[in-house]
C-alpha atoms as a PDB file:
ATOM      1  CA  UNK A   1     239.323  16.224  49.369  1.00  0.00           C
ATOM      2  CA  UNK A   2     236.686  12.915  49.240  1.00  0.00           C
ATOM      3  CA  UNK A   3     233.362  14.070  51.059  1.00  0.00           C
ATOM      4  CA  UNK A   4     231.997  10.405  50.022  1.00  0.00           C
ATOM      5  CA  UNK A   5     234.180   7.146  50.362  1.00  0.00           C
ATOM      6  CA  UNK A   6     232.080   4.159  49.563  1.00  0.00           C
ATOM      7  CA  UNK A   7     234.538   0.865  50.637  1.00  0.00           C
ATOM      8  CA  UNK A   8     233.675  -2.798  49.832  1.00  0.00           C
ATOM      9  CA  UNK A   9     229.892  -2.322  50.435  1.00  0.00           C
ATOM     10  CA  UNK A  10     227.965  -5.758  50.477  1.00  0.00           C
ATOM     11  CA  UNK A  11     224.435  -5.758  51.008  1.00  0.00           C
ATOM     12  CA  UNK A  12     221.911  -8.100  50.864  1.00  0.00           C
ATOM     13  CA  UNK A  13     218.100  -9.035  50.965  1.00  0.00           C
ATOM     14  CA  UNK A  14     217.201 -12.605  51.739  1.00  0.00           C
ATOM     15  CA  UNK A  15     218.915 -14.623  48.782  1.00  0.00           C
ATOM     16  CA  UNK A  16     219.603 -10.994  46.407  1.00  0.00           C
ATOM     17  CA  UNK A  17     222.542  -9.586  46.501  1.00  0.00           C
ATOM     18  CA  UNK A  18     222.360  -5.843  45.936  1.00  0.00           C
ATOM     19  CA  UNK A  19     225.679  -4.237  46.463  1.00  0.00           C
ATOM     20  CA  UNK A  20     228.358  -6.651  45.566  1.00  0.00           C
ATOM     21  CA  UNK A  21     231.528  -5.123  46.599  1.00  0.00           C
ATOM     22  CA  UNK A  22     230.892  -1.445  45.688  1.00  0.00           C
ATOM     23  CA  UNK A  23     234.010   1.131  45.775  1.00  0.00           C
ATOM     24  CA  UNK A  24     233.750   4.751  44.889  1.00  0.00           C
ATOM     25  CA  UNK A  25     234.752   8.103  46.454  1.00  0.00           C
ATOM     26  CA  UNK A  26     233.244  12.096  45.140  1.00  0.00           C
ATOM     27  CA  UNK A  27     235.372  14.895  45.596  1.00  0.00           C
ATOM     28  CA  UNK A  28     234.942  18.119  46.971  1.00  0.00           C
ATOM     29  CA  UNK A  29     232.467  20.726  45.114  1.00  0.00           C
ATOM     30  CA  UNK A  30     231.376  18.432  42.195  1.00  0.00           C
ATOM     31  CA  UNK A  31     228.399  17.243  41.101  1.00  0.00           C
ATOM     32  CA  UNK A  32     228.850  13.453  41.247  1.00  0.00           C
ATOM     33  CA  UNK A  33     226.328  11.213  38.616  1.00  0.00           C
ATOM     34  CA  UNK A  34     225.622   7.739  40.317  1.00  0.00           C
ATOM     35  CA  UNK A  35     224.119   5.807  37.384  1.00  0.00           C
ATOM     36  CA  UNK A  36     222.091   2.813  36.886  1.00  0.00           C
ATOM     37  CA  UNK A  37     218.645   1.387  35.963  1.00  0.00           C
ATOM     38  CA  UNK A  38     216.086   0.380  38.357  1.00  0.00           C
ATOM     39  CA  UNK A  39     217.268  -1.829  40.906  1.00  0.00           C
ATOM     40  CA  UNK A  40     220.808  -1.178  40.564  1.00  0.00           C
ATOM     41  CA  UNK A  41     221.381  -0.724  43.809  1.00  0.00           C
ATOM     42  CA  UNK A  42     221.404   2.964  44.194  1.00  0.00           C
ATOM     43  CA  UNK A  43     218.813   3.333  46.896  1.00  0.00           C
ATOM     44  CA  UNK A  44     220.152   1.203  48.969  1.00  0.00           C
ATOM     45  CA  UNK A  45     223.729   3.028  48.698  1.00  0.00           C
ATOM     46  CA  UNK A  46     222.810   6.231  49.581  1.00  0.00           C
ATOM     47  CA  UNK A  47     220.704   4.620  52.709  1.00  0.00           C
ATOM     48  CA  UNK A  48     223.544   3.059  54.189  1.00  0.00           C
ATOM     49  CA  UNK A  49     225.515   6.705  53.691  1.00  0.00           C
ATOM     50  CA  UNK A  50     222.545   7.993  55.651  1.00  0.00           C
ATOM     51  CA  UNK A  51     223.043   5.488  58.016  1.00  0.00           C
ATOM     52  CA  UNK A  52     219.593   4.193  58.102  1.00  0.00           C
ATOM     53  CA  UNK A  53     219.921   1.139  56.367  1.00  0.00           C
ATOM     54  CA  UNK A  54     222.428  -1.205  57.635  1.00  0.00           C
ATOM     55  CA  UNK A  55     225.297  -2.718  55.526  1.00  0.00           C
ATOM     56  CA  UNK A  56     226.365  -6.518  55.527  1.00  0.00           C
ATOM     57  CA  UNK A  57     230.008  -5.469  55.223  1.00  0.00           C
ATOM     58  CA  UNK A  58     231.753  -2.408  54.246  1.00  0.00           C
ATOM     59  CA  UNK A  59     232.120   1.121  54.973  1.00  0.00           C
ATOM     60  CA  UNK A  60     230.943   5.011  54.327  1.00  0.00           C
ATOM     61  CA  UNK A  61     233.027   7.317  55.111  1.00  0.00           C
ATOM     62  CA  UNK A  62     231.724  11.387  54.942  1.00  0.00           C
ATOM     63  CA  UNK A  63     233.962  13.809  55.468  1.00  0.00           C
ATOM     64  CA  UNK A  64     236.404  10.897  56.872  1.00  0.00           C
ATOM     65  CA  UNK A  65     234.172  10.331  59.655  1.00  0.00           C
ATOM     66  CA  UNK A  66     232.615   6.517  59.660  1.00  0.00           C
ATOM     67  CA  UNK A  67     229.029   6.323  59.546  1.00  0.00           C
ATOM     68  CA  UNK A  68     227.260   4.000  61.801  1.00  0.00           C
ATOM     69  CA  UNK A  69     223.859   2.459  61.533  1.00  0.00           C
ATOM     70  CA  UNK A  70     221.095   4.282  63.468  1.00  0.00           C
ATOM     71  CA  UNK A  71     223.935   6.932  64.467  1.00  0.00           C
ATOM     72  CA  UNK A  72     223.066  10.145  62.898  1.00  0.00           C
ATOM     73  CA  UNK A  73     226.084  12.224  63.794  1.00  0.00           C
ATOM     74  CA  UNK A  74     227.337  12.336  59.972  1.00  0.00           C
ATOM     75  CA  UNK A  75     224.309  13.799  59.005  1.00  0.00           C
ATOM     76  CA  UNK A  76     225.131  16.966  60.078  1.00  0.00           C
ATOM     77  CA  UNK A  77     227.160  17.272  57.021  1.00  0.00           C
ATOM     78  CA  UNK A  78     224.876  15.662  54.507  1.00  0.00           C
ATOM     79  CA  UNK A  79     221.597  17.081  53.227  1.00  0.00           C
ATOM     80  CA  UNK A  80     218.784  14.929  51.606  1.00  0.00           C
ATOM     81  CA  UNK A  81     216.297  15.604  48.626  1.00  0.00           C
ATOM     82  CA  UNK A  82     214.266  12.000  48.244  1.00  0.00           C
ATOM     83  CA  UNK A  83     212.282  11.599  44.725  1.00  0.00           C
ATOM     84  CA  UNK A  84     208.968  12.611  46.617  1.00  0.00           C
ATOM     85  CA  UNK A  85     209.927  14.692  48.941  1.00  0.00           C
ATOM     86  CA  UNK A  86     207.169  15.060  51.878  1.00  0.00           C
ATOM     87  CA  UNK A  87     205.587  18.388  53.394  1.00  0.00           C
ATOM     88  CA  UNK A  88     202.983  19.760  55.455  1.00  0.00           C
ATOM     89  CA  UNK A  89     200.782  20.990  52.694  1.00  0.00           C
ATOM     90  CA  UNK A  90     199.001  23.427  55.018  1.00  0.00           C
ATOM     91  CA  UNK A  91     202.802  25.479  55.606  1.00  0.00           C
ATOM     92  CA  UNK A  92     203.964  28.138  53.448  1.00  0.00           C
ATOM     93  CA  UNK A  93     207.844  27.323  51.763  1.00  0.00           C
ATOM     94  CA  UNK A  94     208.892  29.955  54.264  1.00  0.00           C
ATOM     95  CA  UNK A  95     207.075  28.437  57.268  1.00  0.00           C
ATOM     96  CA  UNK A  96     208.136  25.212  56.160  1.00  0.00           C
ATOM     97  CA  UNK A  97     211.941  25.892  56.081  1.00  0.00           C
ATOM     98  CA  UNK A  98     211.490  28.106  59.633  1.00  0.00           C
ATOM     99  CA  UNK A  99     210.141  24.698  61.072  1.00  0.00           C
ATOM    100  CA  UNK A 100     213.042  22.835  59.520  1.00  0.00           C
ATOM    101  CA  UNK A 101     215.432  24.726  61.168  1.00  0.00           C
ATOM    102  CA  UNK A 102     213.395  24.520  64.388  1.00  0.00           C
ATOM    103  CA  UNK A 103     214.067  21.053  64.461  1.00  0.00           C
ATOM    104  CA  UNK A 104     217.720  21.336  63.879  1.00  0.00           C
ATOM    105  CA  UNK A 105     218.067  24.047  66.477  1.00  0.00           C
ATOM    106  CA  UNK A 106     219.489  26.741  64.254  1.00  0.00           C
ATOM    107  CA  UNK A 107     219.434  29.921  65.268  1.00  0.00           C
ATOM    108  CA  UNK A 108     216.207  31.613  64.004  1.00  0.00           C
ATOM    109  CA  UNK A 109     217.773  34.746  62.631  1.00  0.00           C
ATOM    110  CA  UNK A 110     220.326  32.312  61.006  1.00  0.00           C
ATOM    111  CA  UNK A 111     217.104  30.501  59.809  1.00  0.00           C
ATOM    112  CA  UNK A 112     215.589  33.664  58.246  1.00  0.00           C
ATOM    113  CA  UNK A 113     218.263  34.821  56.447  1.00  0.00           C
ATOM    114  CA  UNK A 114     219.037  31.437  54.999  1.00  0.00           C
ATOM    115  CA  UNK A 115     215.813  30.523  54.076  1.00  0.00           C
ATOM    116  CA  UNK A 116     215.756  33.976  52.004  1.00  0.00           C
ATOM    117  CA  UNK A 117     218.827  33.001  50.149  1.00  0.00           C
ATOM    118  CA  UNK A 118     217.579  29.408  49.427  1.00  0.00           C
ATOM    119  CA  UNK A 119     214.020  30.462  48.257  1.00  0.00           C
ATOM    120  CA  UNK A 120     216.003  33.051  45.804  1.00  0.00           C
ATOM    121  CA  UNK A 121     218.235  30.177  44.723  1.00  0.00           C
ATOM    122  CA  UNK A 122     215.339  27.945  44.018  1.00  0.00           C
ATOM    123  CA  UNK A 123     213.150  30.525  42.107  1.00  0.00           C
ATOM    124  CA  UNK A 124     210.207  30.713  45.135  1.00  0.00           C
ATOM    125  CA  UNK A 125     211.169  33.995  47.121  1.00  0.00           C
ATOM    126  CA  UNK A 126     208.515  35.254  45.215  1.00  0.00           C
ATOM    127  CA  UNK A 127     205.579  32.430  46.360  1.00  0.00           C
ATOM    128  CA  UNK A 128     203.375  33.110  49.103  1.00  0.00           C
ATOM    129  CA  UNK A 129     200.544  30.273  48.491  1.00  0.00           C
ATOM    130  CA  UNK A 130     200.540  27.131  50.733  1.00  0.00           C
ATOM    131  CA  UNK A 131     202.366  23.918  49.884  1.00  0.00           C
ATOM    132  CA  UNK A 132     199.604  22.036  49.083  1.00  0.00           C
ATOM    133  CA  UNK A 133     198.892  24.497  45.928  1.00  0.00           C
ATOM    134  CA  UNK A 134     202.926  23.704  44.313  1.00  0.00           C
ATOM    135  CA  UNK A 135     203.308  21.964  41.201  1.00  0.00           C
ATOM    136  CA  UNK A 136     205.698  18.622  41.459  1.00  0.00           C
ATOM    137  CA  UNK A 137     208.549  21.024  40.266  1.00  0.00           C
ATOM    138  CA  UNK A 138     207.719  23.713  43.039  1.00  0.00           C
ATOM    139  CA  UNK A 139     207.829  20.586  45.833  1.00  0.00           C
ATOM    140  CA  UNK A 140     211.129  19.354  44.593  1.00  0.00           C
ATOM    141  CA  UNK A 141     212.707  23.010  44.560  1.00  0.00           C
ATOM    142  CA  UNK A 142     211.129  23.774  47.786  1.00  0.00           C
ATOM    143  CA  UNK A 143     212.869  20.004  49.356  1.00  0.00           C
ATOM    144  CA  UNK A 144     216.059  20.740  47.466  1.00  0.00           C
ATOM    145  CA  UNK A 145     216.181  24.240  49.708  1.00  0.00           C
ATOM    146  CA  UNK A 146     215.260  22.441  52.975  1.00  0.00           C
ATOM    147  CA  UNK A 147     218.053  20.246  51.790  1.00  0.00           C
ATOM    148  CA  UNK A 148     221.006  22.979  51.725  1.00  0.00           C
ATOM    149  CA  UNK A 149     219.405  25.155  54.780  1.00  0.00           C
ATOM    150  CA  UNK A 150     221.967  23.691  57.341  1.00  0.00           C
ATOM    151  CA  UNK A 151     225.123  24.405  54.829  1.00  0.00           C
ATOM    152  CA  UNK A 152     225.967  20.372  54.361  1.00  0.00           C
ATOM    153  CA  UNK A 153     229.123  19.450  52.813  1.00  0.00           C
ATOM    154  CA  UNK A 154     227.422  16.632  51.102  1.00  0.00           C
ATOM    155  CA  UNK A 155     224.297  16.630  49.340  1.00  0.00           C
ATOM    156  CA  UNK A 156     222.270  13.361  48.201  1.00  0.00           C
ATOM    157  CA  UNK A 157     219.481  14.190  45.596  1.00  0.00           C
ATOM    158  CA  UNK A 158     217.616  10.503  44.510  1.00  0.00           C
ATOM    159  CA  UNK A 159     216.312  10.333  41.276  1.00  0.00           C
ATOM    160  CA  UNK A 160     215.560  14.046  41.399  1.00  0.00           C
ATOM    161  CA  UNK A 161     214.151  14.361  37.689  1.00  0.00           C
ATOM    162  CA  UNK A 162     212.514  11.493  37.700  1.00  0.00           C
ATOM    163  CA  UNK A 163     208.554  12.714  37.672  1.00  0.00           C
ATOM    164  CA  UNK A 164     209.410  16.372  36.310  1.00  0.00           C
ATOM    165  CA  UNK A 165     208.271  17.880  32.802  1.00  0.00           C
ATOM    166  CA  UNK A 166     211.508  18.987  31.048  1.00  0.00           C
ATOM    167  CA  UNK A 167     211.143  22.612  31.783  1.00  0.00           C
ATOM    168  CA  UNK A 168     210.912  21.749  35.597  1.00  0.00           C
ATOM    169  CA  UNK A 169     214.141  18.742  35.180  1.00  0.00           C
ATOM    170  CA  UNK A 170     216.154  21.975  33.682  1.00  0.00           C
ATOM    171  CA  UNK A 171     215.411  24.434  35.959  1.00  0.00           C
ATOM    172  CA  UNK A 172     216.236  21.506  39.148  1.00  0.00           C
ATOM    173  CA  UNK A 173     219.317  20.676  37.149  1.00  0.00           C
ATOM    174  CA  UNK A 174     220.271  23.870  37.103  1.00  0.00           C
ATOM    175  CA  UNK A 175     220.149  24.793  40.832  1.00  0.00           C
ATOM    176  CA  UNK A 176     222.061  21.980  41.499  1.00  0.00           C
ATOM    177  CA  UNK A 177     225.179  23.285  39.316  1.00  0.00           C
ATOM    178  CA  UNK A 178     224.739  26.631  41.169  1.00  0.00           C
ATOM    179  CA  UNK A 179     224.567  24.567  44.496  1.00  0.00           C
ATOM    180  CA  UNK A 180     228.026  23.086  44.066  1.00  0.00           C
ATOM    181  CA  UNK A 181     229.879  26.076  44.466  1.00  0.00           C
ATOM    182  CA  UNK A 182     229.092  25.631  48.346  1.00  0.00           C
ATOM    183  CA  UNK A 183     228.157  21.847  48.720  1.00  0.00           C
ATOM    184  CA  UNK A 184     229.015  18.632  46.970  1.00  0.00           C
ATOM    185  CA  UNK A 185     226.447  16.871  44.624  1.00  0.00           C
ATOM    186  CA  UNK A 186     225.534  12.909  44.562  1.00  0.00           C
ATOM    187  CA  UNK A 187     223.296  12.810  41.711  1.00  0.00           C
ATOM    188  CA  UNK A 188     221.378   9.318  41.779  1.00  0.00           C
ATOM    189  CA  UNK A 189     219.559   9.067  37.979  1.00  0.00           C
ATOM    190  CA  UNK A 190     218.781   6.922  35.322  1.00  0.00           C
ATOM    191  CA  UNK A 191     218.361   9.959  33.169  1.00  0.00           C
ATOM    192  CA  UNK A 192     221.540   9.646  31.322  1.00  0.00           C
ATOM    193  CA  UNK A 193     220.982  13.470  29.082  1.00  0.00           C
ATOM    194  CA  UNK A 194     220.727  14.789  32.980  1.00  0.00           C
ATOM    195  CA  UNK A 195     224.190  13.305  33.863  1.00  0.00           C
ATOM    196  CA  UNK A 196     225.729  14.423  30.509  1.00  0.00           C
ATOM    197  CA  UNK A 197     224.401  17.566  31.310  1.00  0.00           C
ATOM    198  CA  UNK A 198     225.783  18.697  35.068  1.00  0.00           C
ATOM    199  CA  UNK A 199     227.989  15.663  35.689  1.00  0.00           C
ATOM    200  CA  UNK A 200     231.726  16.317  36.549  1.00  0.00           C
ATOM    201  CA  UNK A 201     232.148  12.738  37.037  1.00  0.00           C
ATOM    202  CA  UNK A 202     229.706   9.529  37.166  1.00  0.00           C
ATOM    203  CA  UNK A 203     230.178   5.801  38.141  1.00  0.00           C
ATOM    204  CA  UNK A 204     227.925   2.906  36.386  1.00  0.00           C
ATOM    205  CA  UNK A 205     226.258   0.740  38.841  1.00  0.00           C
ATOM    206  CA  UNK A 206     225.646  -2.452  37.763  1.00  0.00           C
ATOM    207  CA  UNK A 207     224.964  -6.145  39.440  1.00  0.00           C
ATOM    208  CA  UNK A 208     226.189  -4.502  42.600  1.00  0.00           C
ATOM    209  CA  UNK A 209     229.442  -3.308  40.968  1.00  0.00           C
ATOM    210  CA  UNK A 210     230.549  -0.100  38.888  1.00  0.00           C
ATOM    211  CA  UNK A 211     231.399  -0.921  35.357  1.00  0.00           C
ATOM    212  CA  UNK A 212     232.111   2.219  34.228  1.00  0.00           C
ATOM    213  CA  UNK A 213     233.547   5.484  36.251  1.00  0.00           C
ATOM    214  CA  UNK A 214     235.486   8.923  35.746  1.00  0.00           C
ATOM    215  CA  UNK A 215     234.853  12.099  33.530  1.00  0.00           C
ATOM    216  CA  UNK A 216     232.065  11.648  30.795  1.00  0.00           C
ATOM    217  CA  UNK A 217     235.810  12.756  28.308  1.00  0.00           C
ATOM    218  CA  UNK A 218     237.515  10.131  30.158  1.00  0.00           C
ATOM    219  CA  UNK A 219     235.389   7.450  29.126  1.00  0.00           C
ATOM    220  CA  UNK A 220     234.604   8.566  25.827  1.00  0.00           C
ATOM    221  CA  UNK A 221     238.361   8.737  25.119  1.00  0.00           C
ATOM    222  CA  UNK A 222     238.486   5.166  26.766  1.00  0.00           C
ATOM    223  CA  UNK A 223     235.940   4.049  23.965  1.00  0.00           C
ATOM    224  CA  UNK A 224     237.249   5.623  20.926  1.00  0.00           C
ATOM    225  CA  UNK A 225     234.639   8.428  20.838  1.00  0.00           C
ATOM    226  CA  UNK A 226     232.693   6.966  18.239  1.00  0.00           C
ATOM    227  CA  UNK A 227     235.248   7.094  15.128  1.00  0.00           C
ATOM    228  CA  UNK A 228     234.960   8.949  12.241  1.00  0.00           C
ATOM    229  CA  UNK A 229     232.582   8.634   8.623  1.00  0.00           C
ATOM    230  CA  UNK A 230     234.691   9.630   5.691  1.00  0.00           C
ATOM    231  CA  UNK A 231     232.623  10.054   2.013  1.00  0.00           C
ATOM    232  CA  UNK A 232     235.036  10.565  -0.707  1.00  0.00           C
ATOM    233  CA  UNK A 233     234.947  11.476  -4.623  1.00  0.00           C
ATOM    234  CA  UNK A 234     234.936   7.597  -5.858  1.00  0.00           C
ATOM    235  CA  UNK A 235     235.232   4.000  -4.852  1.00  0.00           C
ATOM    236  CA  UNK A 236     238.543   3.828  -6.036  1.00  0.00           C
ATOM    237  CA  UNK A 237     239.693   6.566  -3.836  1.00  0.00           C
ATOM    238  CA  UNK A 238     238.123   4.340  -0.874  1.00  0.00           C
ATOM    239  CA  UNK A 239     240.175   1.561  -2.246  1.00  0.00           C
ATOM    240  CA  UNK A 240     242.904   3.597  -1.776  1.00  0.00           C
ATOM    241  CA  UNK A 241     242.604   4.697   1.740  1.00  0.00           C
ATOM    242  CA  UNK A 242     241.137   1.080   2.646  1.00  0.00           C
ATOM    243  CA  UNK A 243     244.252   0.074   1.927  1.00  0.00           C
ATOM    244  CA  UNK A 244     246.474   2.507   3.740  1.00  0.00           C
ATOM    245  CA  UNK A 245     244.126   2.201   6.674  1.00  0.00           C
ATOM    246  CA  UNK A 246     242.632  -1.188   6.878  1.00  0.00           C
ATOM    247  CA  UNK A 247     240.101  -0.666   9.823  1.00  0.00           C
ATOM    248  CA  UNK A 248     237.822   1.302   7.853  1.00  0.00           C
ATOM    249  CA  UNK A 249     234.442  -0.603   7.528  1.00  0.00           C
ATOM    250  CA  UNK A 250     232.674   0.491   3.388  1.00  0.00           C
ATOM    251  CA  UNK A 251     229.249   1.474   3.309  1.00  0.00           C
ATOM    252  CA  UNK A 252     227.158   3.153   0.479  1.00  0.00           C
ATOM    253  CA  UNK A 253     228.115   6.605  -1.370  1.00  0.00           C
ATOM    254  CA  UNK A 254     231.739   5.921  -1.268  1.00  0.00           C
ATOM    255  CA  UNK A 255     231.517   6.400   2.021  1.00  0.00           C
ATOM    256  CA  UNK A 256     234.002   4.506   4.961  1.00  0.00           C
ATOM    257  CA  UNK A 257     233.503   4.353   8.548  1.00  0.00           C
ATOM    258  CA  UNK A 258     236.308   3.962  10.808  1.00  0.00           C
ATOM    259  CA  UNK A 259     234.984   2.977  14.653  1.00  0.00           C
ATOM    260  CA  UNK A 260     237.933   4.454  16.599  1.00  0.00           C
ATOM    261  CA  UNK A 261     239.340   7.986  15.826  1.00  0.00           C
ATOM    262  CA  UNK A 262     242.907   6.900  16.781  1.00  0.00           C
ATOM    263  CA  UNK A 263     244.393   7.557  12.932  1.00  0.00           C
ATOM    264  CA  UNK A 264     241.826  10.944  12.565  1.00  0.00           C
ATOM    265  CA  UNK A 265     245.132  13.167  11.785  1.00  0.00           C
ATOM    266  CA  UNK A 266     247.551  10.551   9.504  1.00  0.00           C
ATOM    267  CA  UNK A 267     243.861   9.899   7.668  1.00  0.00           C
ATOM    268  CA  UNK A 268     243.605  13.740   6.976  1.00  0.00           C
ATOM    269  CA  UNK A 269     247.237  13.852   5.699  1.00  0.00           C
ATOM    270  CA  UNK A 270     246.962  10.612   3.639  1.00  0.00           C
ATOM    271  CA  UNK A 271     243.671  12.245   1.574  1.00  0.00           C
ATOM    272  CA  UNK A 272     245.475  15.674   1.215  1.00  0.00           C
ATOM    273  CA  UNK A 273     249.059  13.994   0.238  1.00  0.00           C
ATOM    274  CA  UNK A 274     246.965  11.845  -1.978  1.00  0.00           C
ATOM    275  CA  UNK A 275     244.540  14.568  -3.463  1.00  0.00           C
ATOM    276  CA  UNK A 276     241.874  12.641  -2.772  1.00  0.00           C
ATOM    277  CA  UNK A 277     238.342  14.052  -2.988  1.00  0.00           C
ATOM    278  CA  UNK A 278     236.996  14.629   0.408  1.00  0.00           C
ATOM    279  CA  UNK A 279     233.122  15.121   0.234  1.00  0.00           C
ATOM    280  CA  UNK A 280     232.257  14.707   3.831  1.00  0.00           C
ATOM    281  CA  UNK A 281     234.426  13.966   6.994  1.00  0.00           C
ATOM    282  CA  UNK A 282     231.746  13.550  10.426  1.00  0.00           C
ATOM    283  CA  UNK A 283     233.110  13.018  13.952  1.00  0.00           C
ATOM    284  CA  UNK A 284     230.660  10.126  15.224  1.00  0.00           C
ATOM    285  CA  UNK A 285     230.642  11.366  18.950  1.00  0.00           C
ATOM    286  CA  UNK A 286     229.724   7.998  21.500  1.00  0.00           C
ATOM    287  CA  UNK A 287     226.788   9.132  23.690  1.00  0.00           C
ATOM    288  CA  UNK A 288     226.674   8.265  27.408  1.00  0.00           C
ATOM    289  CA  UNK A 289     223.535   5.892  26.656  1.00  0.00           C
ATOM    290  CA  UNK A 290     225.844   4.080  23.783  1.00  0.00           C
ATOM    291  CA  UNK A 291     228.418   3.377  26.690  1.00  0.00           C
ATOM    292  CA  UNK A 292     226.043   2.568  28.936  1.00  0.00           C
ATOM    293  CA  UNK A 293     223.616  -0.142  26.722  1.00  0.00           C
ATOM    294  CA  UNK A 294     227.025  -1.884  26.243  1.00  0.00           C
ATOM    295  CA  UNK A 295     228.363  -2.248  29.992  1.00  0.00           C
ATOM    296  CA  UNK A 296     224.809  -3.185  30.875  1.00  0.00           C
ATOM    297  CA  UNK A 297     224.102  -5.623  28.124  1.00  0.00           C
ATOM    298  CA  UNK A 298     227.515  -7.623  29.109  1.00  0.00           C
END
């Protein structure tokens, strides 16, 4: 099932044009990456899905119900964790999520229980100072478990990892794998190692479009992987497999690098039929941020 259908979305600002057409949909208990640099447009995406930011044309769709600007009924299945989250310093977590649910007019034992599990979940069942005494990493764990306390199908994290050390961006990104077993992840970042890391799928924004979108295999496979770099025994033995397999490019140490792995296995079976000295054979595995210099860079 699509918790997040994102159809034809135009938006602008004065004479910029932000979202340019933007189509995309996340399915049901993944962890979603949305991808770009600064500016891409992300922000302004997951506003419009909040429905406080108004779209020139298009539409959001959560949990197949349309959301509507300044209408907040499709919020009750989304749950939000901005890149500085806010608090009231002088609250406790436990106080703080108590309020929270206050205000969303949960029951209170509901409340209690849940905001036991979610302070387990994010490592601060065990924290009893006030809010304004957390580290950055104890304020995003604490927002990420306000975000999940009302059980949304949906939830939006911005630029999560942004400001964190990387002992605080591993432990986040690790809560929000566990989270996905009961919710549904859009990850906004421009950390592309974080994306590789937790992402079952991701979509490239870009001049208000996405360039790139699936499974990190799925593109990879779409972009050759990276080839291969084969060293052999001599220069005539490159000769010979130069010649057998054209597309390999010579560098130094008898060494040949082919740029898509499509021939890896009749490569193999020409150097064994051919007893040719193999000294080193290295998979050259494409990186995310390879893929994602090039799309950008067009």
């Amino acid at each position: 099932m699509d918790v997040l259908k994102v159809c034809n979305l135009r938006k602008s600002f004065g004479e910029k044009q932000v979202l340019k057409g933007l189509d995309f949909t996340v399915q049901e208990h993944s962890v979603y990456g949305f991808v770009g640099r600064n500016g891409a447009g992300k922000s302004t995406t997951m506003k419009i899905a909040l429905g406080i930011l108004k779209a020139d044309e298009g539409e959001v769709y959560v949990m197949d119900e349309k959301v509507r600007y300044g209408c907040a009924s499709t919020n009750r299945c989304v749950g939000y964790l901005p890149d500085v989250p806010e608090f009231y310093d002088y609250m406790t977590a436990r106080e703080y999520l108590c309020f929270c649910g206050e205000l969303s007019k949960m029951d209170r034992r509901m409340v209690t229980k849940r905001s036991e599990e979610l302070l387990e979940l994010v490592g601060l069942a065990q924290e009893k100072k006030r809010v304004k005494g957390f580290s950055r990493g104890m304020k995003q764990r604490l927002g990420l478990a306000q975000a999940l306390l009302h059980r949304p199908k949906l939830l939006i994290c911005d630029e999560p990892t942004s400001a964190l050390d990387p002992l605080g961006r591993r432990e986040l990104l690790d809560i929000l794998v566990a989270a996905k077993e009961e919710t549904t992840v859009l990850f906004s970042t421009h950390i592309l190692s974080d994306v590789e890391s937790i992402c079952d799928r991701i979509a490239v924004l870009e001049k208000g479009h996405v360039v790139l979108s699936g499974t990190i295999d799925e593109i990879k496979d779409a972009h050759g992987r990276g080839g291969v770099t084969i060293m052999l025994g001599s220069s005539e033995e490159c000769d010979k497999l130069v010649a057998a397999f054209p597309r390999g490019t010579r560098g130094m140490h008898n060494t040949l690098v082919y740029e898509t792995d499509k021939d890896f296995t009749a490569i193999l079976k020409f150097i064994a039929d051919n007893g040719l000295d193999l000294f080193k054979l290295e998979r050259n595995e494409i990186t995310l941020e390879d893929l994602f210099m090039e799309v950008v860079s067009e």
